[in-house]
Protein backbone atom coordinates (compact mmCIF):
# COMPACT_ATOMS: atom_id res chain seq x y z
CA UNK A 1 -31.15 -60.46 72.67
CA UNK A 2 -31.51 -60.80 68.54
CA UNK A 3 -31.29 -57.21 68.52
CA UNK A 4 -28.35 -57.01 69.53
CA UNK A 5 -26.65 -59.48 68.20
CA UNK A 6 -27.27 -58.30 64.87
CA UNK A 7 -25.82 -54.92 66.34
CA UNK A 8 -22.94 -56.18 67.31
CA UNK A 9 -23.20 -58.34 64.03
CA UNK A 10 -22.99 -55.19 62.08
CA UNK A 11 -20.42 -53.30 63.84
CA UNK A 12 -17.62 -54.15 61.69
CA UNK A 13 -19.46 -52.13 58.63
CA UNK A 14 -20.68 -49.82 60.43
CA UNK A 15 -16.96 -48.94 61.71
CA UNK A 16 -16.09 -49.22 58.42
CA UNK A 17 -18.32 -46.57 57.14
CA UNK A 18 -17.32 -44.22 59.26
CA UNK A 19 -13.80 -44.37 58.43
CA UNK A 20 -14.54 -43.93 54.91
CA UNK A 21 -16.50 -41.10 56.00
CA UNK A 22 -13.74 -39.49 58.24
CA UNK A 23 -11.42 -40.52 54.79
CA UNK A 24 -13.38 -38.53 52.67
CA UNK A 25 -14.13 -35.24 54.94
CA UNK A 26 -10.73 -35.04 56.55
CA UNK A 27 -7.74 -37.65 54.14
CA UNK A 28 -5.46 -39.70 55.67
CA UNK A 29 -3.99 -37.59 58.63
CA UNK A 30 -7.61 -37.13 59.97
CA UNK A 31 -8.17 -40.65 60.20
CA UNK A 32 -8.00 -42.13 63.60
CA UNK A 33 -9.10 -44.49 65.82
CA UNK A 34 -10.27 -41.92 67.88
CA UNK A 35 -12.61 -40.12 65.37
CA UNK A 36 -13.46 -43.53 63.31
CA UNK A 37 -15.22 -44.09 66.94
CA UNK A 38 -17.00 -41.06 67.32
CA UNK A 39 -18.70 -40.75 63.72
CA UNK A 40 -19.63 -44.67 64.36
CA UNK A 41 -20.79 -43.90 67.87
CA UNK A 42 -18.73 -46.40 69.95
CA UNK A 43 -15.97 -46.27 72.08
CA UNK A 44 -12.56 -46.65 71.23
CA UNK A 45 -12.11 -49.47 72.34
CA UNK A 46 -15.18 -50.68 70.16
CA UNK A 47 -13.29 -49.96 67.47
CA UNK A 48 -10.36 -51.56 68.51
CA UNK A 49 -12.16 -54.67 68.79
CA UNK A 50 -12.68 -55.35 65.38
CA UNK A 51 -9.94 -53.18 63.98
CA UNK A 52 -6.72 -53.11 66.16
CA UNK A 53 -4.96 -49.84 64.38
CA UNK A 54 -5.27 -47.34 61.41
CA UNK A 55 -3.64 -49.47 59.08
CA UNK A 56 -6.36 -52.32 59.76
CA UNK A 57 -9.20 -49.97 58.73
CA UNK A 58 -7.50 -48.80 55.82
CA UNK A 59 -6.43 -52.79 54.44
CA UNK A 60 -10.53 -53.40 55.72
CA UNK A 61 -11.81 -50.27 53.44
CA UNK A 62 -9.17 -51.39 50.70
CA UNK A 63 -10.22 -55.33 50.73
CA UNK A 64 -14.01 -53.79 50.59
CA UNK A 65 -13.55 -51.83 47.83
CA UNK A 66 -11.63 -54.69 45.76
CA UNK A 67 -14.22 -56.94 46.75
CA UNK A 68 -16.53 -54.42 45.16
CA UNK A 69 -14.50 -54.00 41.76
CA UNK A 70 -14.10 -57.32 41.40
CA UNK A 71 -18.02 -57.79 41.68
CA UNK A 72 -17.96 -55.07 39.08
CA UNK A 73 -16.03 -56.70 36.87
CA UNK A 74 -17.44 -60.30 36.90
CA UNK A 75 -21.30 -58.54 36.04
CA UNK A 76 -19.66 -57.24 33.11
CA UNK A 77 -17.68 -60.34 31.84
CA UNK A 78 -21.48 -62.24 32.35
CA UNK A 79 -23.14 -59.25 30.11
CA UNK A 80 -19.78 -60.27 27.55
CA UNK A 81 -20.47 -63.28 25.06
CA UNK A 82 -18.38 -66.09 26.27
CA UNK A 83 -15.14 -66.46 24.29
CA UNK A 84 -11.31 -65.67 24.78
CA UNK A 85 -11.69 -61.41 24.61
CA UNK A 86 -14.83 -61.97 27.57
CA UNK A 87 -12.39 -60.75 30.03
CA UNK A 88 -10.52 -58.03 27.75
CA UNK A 89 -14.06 -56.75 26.41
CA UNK A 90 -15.93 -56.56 30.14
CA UNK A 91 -12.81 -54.83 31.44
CA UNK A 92 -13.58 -51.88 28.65
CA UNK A 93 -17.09 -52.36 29.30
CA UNK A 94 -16.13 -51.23 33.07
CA UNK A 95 -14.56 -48.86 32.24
CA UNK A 96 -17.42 -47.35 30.19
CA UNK A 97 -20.19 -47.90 32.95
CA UNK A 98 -17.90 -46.71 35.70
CA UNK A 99 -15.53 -43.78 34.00
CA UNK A 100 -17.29 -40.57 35.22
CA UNK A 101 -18.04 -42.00 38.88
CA UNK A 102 -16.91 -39.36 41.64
CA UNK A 103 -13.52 -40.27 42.29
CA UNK A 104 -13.22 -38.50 45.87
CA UNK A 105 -13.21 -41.84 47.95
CA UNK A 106 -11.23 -43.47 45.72
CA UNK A 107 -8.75 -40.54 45.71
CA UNK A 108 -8.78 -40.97 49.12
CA UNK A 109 -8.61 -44.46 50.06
CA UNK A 110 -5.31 -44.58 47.37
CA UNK A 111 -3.55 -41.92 49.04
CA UNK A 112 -4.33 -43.44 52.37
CA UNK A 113 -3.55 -47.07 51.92
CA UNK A 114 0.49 -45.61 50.07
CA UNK A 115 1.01 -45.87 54.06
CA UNK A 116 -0.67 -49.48 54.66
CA UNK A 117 1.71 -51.96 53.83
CA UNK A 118 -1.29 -54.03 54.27
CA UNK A 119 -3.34 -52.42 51.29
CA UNK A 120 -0.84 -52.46 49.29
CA UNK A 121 0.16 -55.63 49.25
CA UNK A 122 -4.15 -56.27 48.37
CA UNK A 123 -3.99 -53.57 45.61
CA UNK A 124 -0.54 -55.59 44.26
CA UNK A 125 -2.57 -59.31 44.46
CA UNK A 126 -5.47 -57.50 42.48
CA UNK A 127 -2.86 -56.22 39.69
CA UNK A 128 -1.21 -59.71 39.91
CA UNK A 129 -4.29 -61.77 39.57
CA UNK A 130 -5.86 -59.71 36.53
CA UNK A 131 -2.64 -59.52 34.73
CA UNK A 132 -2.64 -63.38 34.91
CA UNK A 133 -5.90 -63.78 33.66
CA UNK A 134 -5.26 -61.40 30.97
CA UNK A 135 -2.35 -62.80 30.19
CA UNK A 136 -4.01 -66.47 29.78
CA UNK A 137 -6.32 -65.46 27.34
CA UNK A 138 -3.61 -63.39 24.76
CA UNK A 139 -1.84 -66.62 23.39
CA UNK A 140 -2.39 -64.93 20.12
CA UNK A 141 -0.91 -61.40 20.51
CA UNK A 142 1.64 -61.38 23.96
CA UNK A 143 1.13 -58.42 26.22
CA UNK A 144 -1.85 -57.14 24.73
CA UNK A 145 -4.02 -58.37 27.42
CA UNK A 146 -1.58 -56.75 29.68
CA UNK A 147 -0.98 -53.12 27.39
CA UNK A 148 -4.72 -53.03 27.89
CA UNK A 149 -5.26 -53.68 31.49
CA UNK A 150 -2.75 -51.04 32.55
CA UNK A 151 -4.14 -48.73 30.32
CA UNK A 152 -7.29 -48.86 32.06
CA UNK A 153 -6.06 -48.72 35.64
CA UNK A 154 -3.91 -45.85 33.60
CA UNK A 155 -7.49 -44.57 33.53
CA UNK A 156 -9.01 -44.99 36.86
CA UNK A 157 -5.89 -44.08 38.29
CA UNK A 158 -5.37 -40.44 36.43
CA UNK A 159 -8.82 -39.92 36.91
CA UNK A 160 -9.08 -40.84 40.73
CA UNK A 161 -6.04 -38.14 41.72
CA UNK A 162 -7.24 -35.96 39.21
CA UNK A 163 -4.63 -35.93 36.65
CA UNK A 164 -7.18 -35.73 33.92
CA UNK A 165 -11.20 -35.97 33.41
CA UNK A 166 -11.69 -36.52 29.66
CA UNK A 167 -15.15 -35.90 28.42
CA UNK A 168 -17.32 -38.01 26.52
CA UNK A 169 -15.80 -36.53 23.33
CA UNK A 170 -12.00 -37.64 24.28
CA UNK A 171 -13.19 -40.76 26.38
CA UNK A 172 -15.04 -42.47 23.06
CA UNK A 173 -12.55 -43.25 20.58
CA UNK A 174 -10.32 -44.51 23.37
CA UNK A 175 -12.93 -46.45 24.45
CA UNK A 176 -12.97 -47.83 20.61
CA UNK A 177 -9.51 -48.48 19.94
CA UNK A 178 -9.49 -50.26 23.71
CA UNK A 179 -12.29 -52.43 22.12
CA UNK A 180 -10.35 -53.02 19.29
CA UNK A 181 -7.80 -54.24 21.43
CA UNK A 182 -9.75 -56.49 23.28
CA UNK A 183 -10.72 -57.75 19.72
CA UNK A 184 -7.65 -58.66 19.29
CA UNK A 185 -6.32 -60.71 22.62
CA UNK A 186 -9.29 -63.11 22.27
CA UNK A 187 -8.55 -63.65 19.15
């Protein structure tokens, strides 16, 4: 009886990878109910349960990965000396550790969730809620927290639908003057 519990316990990610998976082989289009079941193994209606359309796997995979960012983002504002540029200099930092990731799922999952009202409106509360901590700490030079947030999603962004890969030799002294700008908001 435990056993399966903690199978039907772990349904929800397991449905969850396998719409990322059917995401990333096939986009958007080729993401249905229907084949989310068969790479997870279950019945439609097993899906269904948990997830009652398209758009509720996509605002699931979406809230996932946001959960994941934001996780991202707090380990690099611990590995920041405390101080008003902690935020501004971890969100440079992320970008450094996390830059030349593949970008395939996230390609993905953006152009998938431009349908989901649902993950949008997550992707818009995660833009709202670092632009107002951002904008909190810049009481010194307005906006700059701000310039330098949307230059990083900027970034990710280009990067993720391949709109640019800089290398190592055009990523650095961006890199530098974004530290230099993170410099600056704390201060």
């Amino acid at each position: 009886m435990q056993g399966k519990r903690k199978r039907l316990a772990d349904r929800p990610e397991i449905i969850l990878e396998a719409a990322a998976a059917v995401l990333l082989k096939g986009g958007a289009r080729a993401l249905t109910i229907d084949a989310v079941a068969a790479k997870a193994g279950l019945s439609k209606g097993g899906v269904l349960h948990h997830y009652a359309s398209k758009d509720a796997l996509i605002a699931a995979l979406v809230a996932r990965e946001l959960t994941r960012l934001r996780e991202e983002i707090a380990a690099c504002e611990a590995a920041v000396p405390p101080g008003p540029s902690q935020l501004p200099k971890a969100m440079v930092a992320h970008v450094r550790a996390h830059y030349c990731e593949d970008d395939e799922s996230s390609r993905t999952l953006l152009l998938a969730s431009l349908d989901s009202s649902e993950a949008l409106r997550d992707y818009r509360a995660f833009v709202a809620d670092q632009l107002d901590r951002v904008g909190r700490i810049a009481e010194t030079c307005p906006g700059e927290g701000s310039v330098l947030f949307f230059a990083i999603l900027g970034l990710f962004i280009g990067r993720a639908l391949g709109f640019h890969q800089l290398g190592e030799a055009e990523l650095q002294p961006m890199l530098a003057a974004l530290d230099r700008m993170a410099d600056r908001s704390g201060a």
